[in-house]
PDB file of N, CA and C in Angstrom:
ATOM      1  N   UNK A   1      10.581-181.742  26.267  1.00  0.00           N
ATOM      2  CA  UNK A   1      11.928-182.130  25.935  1.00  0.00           C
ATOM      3  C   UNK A   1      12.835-181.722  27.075  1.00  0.00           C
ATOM      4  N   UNK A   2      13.664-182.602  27.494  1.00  0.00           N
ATOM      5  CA  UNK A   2      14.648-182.313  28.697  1.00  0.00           C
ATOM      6  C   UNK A   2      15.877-181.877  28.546  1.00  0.00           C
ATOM      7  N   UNK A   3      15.912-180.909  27.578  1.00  0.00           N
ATOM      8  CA  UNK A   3      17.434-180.294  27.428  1.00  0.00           C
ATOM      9  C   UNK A   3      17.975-180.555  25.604  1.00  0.00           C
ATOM     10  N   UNK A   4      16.998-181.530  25.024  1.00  0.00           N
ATOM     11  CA  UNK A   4      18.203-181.880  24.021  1.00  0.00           C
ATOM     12  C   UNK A   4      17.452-180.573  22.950  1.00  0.00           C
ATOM     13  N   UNK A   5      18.281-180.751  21.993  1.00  0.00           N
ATOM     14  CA  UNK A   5      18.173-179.528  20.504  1.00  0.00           C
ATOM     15  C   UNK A   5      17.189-180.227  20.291  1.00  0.00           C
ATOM     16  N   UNK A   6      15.714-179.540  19.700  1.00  0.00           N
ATOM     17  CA  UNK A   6      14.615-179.874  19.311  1.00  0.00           C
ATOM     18  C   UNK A   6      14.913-180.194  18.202  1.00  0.00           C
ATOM     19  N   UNK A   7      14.026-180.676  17.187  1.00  0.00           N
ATOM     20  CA  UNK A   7      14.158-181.338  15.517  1.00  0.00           C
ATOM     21  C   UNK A   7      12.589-180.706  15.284  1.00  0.00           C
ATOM     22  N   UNK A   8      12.374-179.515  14.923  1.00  0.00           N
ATOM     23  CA  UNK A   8      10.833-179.175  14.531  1.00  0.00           C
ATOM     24  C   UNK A   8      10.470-180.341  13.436  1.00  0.00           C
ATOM     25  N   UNK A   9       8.908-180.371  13.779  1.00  0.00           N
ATOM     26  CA  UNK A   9       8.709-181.423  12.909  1.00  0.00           C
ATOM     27  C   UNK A   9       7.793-180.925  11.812  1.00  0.00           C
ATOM     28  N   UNK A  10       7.869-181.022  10.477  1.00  0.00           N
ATOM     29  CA  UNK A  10       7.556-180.187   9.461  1.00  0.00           C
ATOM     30  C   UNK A  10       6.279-180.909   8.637  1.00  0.00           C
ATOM     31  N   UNK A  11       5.643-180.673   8.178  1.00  0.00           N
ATOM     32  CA  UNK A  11       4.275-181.063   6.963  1.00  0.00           C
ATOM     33  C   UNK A  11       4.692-180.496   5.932  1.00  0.00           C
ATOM     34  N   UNK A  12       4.867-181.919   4.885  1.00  0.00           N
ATOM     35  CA  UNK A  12       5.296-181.005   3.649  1.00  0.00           C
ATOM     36  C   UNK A  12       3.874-181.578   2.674  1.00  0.00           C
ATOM     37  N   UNK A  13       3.563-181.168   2.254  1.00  0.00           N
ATOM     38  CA  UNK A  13       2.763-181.382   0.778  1.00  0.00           C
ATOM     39  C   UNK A  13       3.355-182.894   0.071  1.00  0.00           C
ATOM     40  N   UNK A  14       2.493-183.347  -0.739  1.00  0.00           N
ATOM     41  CA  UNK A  14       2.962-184.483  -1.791  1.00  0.00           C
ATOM     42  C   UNK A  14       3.254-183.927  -3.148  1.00  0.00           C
ATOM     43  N   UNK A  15       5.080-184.859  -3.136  1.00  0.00           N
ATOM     44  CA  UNK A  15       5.365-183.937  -4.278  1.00  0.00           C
ATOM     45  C   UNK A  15       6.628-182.996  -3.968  1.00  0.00           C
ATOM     46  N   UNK A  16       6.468-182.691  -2.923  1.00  0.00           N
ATOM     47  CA  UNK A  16       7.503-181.645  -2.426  1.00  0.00           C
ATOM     48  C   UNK A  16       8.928-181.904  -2.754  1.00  0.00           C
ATOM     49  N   UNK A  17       9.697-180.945  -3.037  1.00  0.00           N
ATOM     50  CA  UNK A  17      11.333-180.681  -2.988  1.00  0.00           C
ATOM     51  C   UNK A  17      11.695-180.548  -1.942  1.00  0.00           C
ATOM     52  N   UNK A  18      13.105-181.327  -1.825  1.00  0.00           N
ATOM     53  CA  UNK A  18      13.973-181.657  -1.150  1.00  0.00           C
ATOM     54  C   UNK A  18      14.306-180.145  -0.364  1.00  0.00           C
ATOM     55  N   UNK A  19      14.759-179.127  -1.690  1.00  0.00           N
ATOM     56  CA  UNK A  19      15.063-177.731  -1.098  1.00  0.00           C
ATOM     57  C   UNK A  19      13.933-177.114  -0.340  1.00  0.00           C
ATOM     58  N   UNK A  20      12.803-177.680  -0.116  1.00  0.00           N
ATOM     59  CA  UNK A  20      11.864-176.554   0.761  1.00  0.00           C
ATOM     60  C   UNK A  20      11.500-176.976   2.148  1.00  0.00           C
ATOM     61  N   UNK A  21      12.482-178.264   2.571  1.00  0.00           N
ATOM     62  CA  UNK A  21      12.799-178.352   4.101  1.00  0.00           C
ATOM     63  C   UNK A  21      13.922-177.954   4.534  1.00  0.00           C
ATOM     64  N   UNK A  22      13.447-177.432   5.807  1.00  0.00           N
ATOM     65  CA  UNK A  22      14.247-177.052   6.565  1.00  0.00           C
ATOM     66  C   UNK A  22      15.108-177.563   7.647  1.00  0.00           C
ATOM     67  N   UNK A  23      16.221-177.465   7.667  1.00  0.00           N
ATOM     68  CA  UNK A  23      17.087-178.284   8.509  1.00  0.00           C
ATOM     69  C   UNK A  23      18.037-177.508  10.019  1.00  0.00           C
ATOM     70  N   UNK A  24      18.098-178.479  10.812  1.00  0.00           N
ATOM     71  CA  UNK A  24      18.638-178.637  12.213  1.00  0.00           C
ATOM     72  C   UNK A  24      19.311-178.861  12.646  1.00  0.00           C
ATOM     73  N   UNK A  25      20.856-178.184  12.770  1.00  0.00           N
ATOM     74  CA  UNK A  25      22.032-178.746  13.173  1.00  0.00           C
ATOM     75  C   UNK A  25      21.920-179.352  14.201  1.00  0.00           C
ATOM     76  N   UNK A  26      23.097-180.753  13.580  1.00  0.00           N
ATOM     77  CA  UNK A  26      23.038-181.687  14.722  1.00  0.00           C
ATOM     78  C   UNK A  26      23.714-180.989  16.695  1.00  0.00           C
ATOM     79  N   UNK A  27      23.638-181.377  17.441  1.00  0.00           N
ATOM     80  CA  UNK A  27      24.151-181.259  18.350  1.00  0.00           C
ATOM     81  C   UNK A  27      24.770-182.613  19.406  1.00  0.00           C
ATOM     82  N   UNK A  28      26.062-182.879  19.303  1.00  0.00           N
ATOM     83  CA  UNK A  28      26.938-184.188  20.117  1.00  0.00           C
ATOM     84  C   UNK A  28      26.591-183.899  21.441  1.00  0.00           C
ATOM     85  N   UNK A  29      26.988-183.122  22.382  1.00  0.00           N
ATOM     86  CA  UNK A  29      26.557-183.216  23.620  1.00  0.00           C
ATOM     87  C   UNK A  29      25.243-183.163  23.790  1.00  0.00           C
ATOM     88  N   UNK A  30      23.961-182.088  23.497  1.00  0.00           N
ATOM     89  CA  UNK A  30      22.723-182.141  24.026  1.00  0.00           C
ATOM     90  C   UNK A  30      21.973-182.847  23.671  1.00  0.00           C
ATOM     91  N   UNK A  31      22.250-183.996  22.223  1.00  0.00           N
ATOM     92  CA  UNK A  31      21.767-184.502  21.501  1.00  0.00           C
ATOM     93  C   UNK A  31      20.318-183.830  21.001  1.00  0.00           C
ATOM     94  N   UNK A  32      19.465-184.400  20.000  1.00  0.00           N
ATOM     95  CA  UNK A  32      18.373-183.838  19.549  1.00  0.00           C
ATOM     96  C   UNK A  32      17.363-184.546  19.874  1.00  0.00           C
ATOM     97  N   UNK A  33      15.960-183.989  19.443  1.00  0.00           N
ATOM     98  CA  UNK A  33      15.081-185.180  19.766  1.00  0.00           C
ATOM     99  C   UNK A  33      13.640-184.231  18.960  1.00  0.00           C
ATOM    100  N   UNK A  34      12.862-185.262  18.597  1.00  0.00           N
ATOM    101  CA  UNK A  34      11.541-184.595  17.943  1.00  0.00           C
ATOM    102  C   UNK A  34      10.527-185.470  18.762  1.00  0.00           C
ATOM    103  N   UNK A  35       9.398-185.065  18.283  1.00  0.00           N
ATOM    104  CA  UNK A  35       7.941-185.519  18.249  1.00  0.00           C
ATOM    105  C   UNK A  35       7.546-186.413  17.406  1.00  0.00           C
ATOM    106  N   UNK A  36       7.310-187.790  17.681  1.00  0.00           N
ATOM    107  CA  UNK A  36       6.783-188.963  16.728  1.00  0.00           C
ATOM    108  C   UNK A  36       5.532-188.807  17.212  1.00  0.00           C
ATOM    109  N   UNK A  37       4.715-188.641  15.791  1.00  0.00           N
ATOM    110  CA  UNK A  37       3.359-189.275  16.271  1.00  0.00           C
ATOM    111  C   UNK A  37       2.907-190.481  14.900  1.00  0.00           C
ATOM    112  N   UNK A  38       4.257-191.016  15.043  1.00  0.00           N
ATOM    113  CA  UNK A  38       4.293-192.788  14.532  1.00  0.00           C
ATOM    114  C   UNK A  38       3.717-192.168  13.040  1.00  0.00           C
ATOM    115  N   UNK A  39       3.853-191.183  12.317  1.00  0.00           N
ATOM    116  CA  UNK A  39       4.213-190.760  10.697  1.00  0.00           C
ATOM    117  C   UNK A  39       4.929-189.802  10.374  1.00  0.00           C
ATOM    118  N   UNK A  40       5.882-189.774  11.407  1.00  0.00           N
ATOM    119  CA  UNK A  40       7.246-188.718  11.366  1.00  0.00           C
ATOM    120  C   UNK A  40       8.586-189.889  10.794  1.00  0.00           C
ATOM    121  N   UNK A  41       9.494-188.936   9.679  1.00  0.00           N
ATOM    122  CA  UNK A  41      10.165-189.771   9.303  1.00  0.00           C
ATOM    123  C   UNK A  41      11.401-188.385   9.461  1.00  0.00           C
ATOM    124  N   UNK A  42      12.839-189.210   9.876  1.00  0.00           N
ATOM    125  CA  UNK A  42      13.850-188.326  10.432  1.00  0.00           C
ATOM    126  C   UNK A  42      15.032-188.419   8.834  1.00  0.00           C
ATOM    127  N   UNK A  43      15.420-187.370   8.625  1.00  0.00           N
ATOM    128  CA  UNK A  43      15.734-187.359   7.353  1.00  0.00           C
ATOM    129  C   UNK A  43      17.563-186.942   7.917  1.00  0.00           C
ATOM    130  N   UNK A  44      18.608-187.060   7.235  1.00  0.00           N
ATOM    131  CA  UNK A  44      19.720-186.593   7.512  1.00  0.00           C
ATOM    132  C   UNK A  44      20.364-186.233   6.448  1.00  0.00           C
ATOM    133  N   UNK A  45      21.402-185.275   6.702  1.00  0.00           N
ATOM    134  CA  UNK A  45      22.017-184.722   5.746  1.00  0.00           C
ATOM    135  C   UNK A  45      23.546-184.477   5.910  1.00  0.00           C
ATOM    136  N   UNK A  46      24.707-185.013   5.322  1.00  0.00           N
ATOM    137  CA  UNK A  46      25.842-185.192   6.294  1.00  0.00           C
ATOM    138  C   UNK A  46      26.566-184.302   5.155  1.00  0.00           C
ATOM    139  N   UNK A  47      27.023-182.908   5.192  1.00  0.00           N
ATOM    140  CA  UNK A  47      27.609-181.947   4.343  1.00  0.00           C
ATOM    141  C   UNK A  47      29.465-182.190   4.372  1.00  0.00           C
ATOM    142  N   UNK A  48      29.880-183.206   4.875  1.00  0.00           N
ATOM    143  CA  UNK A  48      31.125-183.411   5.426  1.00  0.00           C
ATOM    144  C   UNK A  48      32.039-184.517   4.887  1.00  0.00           C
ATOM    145  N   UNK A  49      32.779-184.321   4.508  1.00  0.00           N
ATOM    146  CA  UNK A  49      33.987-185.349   3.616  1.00  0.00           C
ATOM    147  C   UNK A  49      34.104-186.529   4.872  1.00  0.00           C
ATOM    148  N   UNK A  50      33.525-186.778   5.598  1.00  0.00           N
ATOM    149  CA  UNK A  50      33.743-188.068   6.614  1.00  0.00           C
ATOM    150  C   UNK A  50      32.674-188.238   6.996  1.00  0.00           C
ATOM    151  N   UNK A  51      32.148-189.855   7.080  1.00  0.00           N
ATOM    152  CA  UNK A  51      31.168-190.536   7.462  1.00  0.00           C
ATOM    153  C   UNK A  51      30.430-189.799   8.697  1.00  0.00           C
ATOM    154  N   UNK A  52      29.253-189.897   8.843  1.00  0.00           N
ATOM    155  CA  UNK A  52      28.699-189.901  10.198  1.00  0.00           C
ATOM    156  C   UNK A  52      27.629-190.999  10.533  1.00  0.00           C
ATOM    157  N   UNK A  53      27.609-190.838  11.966  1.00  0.00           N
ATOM    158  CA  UNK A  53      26.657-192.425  12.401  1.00  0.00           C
ATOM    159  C   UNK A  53      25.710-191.329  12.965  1.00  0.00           C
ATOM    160  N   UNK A  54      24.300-192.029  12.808  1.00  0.00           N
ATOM    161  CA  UNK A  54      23.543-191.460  13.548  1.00  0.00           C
ATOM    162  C   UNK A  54      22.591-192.605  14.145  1.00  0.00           C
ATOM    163  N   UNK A  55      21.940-191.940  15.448  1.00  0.00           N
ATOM    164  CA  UNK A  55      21.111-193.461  16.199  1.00  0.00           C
ATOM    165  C   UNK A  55      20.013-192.761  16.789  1.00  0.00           C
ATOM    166  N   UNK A  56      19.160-193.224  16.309  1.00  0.00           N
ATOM    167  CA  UNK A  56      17.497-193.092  17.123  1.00  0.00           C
ATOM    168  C   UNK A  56      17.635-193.943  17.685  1.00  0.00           C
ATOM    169  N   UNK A  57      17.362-193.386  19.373  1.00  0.00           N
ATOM    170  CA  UNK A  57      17.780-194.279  20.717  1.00  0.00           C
ATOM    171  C   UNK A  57      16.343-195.078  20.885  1.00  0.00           C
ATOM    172  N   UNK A  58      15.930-196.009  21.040  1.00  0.00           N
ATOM    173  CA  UNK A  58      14.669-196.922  21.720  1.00  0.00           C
ATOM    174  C   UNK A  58      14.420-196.746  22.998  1.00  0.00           C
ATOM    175  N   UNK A  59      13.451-196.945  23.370  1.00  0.00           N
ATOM    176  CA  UNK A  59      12.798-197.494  25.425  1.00  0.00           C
ATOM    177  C   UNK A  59      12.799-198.575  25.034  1.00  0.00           C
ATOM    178  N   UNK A  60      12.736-198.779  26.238  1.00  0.00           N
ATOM    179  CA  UNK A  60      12.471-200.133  26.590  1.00  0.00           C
ATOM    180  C   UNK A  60      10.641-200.765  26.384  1.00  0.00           C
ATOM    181  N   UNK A  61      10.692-201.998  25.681  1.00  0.00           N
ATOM    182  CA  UNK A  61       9.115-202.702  25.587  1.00  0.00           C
ATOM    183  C   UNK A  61       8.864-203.282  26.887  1.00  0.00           C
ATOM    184  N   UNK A  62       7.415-203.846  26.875  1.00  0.00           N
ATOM    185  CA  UNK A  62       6.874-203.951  27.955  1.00  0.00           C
ATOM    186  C   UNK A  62       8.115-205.642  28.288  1.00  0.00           C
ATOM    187  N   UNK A  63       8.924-206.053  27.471  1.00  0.00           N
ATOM    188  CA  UNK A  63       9.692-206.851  28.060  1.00  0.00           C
ATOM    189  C   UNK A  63      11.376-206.377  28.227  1.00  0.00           C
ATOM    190  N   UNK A  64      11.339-205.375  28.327  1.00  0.00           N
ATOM    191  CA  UNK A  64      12.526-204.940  28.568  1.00  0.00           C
ATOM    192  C   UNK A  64      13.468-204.794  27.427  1.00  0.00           C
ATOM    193  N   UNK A  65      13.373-205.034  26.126  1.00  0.00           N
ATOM    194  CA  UNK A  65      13.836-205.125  24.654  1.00  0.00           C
ATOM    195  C   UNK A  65      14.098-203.992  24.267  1.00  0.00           C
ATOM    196  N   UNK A  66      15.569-203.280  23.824  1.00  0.00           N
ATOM    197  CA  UNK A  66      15.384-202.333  23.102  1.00  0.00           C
ATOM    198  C   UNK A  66      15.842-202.508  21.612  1.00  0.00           C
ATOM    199  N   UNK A  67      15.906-201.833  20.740  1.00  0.00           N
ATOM    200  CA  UNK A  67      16.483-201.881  19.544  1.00  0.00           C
ATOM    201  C   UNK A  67      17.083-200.128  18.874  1.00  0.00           C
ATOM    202  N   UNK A  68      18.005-200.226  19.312  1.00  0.00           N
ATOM    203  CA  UNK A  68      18.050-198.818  18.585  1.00  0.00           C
ATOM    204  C   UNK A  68      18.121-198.919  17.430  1.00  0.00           C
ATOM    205  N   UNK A  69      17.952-197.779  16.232  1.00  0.00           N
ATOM    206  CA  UNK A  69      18.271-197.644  14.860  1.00  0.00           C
ATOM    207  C   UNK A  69      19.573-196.984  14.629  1.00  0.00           C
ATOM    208  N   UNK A  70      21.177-197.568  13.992  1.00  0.00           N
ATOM    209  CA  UNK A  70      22.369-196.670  13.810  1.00  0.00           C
ATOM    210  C   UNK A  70      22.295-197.039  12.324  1.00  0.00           C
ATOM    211  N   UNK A  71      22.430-195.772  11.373  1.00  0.00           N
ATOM    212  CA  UNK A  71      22.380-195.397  10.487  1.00  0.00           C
ATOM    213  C   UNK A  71      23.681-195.020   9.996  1.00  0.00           C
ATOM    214  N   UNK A  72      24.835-194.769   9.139  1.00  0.00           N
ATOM    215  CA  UNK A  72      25.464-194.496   8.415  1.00  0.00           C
ATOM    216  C   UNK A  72      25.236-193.352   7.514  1.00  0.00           C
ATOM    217  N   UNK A  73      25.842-192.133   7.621  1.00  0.00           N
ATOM    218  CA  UNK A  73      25.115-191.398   6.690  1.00  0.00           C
ATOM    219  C   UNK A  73      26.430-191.008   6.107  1.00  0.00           C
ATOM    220  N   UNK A  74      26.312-191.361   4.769  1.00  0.00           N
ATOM    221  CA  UNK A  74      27.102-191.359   3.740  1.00  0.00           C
ATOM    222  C   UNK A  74      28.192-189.946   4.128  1.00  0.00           C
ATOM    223  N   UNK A  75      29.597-189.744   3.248  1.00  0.00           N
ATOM    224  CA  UNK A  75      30.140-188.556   3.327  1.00  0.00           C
ATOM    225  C   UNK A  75      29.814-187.823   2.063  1.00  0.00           C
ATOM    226  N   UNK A  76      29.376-186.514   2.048  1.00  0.00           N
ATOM    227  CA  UNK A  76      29.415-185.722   0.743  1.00  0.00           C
ATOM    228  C   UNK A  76      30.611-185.640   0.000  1.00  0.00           C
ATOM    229  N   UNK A  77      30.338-185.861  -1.663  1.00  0.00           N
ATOM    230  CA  UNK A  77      31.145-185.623  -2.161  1.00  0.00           C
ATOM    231  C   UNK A  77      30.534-184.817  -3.519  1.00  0.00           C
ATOM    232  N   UNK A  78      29.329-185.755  -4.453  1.00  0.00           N
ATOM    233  CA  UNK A  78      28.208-184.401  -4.592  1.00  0.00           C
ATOM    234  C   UNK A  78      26.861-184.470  -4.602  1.00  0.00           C
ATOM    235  N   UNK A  79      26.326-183.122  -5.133  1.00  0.00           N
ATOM    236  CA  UNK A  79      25.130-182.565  -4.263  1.00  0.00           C
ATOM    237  C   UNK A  79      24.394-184.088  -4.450  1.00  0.00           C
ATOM    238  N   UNK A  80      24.225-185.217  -5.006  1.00  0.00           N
ATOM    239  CA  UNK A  80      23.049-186.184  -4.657  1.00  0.00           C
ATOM    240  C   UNK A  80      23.620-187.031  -3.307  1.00  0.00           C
ATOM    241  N   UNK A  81      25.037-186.889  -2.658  1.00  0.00           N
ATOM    242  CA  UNK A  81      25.607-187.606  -1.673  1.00  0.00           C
ATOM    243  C   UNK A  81      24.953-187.598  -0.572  1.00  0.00           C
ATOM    244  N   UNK A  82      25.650-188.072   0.664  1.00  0.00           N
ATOM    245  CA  UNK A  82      25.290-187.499   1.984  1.00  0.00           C
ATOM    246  C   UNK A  82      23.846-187.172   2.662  1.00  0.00           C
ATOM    247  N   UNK A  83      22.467-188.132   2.120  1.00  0.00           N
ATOM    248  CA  UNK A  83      21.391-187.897   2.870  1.00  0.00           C
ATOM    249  C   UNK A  83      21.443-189.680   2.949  1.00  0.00           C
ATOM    250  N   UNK A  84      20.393-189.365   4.037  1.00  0.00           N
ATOM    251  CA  UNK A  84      19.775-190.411   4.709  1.00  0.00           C
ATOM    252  C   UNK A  84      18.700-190.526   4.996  1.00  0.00           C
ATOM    253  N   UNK A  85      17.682-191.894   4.904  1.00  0.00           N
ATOM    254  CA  UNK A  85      16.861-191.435   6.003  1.00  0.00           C
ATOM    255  C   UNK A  85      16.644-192.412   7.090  1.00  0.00           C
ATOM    256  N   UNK A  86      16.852-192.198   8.389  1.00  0.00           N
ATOM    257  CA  UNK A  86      17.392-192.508   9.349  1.00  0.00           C
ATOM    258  C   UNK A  86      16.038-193.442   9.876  1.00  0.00           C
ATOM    259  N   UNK A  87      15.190-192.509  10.562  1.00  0.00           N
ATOM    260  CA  UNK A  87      14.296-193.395  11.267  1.00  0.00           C
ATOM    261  C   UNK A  87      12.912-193.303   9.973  1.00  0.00           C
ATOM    262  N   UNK A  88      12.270-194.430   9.712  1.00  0.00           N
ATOM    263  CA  UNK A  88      11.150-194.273   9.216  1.00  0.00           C
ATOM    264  C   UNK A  88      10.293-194.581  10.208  1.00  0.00           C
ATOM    265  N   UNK A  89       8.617-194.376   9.763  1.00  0.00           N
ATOM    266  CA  UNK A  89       7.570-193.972  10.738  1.00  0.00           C
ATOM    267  C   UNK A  89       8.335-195.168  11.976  1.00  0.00           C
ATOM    268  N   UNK A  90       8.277-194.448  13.241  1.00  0.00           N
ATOM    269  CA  UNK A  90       8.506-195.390  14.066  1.00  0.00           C
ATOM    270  C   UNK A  90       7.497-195.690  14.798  1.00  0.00           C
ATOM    271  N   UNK A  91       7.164-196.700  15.220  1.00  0.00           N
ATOM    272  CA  UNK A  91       6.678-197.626  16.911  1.00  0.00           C
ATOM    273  C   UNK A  91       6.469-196.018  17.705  1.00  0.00           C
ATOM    274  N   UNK A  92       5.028-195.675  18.736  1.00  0.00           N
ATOM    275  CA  UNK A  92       5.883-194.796  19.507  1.00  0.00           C
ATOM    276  C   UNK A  92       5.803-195.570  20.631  1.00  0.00           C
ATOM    277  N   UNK A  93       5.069-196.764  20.835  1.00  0.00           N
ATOM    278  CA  UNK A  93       5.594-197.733  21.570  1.00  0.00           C
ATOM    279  C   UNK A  93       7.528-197.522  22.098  1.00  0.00           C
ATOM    280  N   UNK A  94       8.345-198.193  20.699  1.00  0.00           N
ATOM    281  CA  UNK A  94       9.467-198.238  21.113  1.00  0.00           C
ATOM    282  C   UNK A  94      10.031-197.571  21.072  1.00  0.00           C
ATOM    283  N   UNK A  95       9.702-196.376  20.541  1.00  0.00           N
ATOM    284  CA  UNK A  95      10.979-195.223  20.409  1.00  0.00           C
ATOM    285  C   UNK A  95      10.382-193.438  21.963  1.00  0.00           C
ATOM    286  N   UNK A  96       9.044-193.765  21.657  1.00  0.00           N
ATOM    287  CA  UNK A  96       8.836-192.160  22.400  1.00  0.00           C
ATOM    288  C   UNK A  96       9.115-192.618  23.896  1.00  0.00           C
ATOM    289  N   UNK A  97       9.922-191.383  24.025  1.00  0.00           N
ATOM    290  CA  UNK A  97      10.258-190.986  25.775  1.00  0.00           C
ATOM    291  C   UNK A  97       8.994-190.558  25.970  1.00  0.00           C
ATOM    292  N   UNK A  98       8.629-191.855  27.474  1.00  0.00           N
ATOM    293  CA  UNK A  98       7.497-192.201  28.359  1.00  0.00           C
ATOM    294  C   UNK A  98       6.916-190.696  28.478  1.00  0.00           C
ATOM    295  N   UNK A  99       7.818-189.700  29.161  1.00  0.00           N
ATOM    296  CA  UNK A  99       7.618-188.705  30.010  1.00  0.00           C
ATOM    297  C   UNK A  99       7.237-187.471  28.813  1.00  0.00           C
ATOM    298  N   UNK A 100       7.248-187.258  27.731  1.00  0.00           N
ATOM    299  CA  UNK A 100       7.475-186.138  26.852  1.00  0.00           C
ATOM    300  C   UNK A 100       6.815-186.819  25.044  1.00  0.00           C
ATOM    301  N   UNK A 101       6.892-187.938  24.796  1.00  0.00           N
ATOM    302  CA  UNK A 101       6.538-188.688  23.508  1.00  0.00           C
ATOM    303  C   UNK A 101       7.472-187.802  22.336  1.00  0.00           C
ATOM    304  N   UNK A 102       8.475-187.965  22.782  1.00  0.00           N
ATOM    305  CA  UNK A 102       9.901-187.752  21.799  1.00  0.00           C
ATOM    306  C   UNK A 102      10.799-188.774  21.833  1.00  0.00           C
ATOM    307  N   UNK A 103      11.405-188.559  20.828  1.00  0.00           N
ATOM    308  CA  UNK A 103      12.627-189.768  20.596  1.00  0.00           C
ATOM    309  C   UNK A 103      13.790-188.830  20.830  1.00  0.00           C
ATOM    310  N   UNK A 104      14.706-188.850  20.805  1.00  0.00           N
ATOM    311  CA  UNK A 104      16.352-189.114  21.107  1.00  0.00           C
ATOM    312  C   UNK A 104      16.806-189.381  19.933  1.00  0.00           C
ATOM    313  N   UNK A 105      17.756-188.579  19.550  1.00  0.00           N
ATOM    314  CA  UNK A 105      18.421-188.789  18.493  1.00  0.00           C
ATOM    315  C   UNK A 105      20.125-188.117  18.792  1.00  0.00           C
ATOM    316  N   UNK A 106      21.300-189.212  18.472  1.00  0.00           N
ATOM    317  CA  UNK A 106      22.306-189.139  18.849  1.00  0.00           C
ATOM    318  C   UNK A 106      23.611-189.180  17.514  1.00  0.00           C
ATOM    319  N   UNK A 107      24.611-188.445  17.673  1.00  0.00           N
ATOM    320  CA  UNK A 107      25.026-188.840  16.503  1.00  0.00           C
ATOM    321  C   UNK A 107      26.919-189.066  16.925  1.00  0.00           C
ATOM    322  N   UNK A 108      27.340-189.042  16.110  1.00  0.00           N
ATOM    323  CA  UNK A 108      29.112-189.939  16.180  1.00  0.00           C
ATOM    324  C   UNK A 108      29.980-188.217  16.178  1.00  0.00           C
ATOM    325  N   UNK A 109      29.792-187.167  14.929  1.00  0.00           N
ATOM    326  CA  UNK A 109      29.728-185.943  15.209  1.00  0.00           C
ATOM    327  C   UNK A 109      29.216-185.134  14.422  1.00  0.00           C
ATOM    328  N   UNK A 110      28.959-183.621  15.205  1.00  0.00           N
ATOM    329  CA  UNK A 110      28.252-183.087  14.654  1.00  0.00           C
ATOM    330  C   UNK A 110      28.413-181.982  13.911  1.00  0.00           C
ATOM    331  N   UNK A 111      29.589-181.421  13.518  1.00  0.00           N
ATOM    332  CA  UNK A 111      30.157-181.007  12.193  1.00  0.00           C
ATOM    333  C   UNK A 111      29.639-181.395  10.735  1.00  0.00           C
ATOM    334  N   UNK A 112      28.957-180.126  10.333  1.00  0.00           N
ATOM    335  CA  UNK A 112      27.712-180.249   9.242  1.00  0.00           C
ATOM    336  C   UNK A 112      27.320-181.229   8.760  1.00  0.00           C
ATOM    337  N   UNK A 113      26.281-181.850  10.114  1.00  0.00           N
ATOM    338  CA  UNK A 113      24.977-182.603   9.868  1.00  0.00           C
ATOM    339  C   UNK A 113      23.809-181.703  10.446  1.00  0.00           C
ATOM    340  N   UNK A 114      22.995-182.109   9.878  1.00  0.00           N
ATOM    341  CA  UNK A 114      21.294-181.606   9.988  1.00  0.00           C
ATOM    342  C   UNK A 114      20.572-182.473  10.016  1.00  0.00           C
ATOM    343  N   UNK A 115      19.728-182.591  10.330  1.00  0.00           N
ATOM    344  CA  UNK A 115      18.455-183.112  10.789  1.00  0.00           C
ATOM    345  C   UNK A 115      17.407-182.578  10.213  1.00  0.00           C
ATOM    346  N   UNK A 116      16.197-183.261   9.802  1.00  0.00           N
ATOM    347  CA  UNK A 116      14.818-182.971   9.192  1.00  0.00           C
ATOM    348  C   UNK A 116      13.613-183.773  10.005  1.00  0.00           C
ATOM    349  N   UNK A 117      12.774-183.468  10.556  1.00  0.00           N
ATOM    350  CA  UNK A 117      11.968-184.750  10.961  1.00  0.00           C
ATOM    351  C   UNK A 117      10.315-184.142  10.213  1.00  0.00           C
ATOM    352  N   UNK A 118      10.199-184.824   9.052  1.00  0.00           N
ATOM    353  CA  UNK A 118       8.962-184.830   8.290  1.00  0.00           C
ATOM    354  C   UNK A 118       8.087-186.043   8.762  1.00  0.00           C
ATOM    355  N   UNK A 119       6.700-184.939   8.661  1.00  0.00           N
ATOM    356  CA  UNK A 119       5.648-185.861   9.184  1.00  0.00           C
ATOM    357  C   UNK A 119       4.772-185.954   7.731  1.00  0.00           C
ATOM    358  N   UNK A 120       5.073-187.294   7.288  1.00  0.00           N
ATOM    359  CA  UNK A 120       4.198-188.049   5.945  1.00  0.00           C
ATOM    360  C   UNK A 120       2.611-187.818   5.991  1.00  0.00           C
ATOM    361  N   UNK A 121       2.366-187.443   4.764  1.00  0.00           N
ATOM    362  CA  UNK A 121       1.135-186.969   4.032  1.00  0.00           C
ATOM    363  C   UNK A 121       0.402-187.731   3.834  1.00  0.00           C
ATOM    364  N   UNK A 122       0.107-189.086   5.389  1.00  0.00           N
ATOM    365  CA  UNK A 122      -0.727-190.136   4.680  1.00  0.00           C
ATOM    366  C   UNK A 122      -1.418-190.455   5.841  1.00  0.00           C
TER     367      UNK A 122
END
């Protein structure tokens, strides 16, 4: 990873509660970034009376195509508000940085948001 806030990437059991992941404040300037190994799914959590955007950045395909993912993550108002889930299993084709096989993850701001990046039990 080249500088940005890591996103540990977690194994949860099938079945699991919401309360027994652990979460990653966002960061606006260094942005974040995890480890896809294409059954990682990026979860968000926006604790804040105002919207936030969040974007799993893409590479480029072997034709030059990107697609990022911008997400909307709701504003809290109560406790079932304010999650998301942002990127599901992705491509690591289109999403992992060539040099490292992480994605990039960017957000609008980062005043209590978190980040989760769970790797699916399948």
């Amino acid at each position: 990873m080249a500088g940005e806030t890591n996103i540990p990437v977690q194994n949860l059991a099938a079945r699991s509660k919401i309360d027994t992941i652990t979460w990653t404040a966002a960061t606006l300037t260094a942005k974040n970034s995890f480890i896809n190994d294409g059954k990682t799914i990026l979860l968000c959590k926006n604790c804040n009376a105002a919207t936030r955007t969040v974007t799993v950045k893409s590479v480029a395909d072997e034709d030059a195509r990107t697609g990022d993912i911008s997400v909307t993550v709701p504003a809290f108002s109560t406790p079932n508000d304010g999650f998301s889930i942002v990127a599901p299993t992705s491509p690591r084709h289109l999403f992992n940085r060539a040099s490292d096989g992480v994605v990039i993850v960017e957000c609008s701001a980062e005043a209590d948001l978190y980040y989760a990046a769970v790797r699916l039990p399948i």
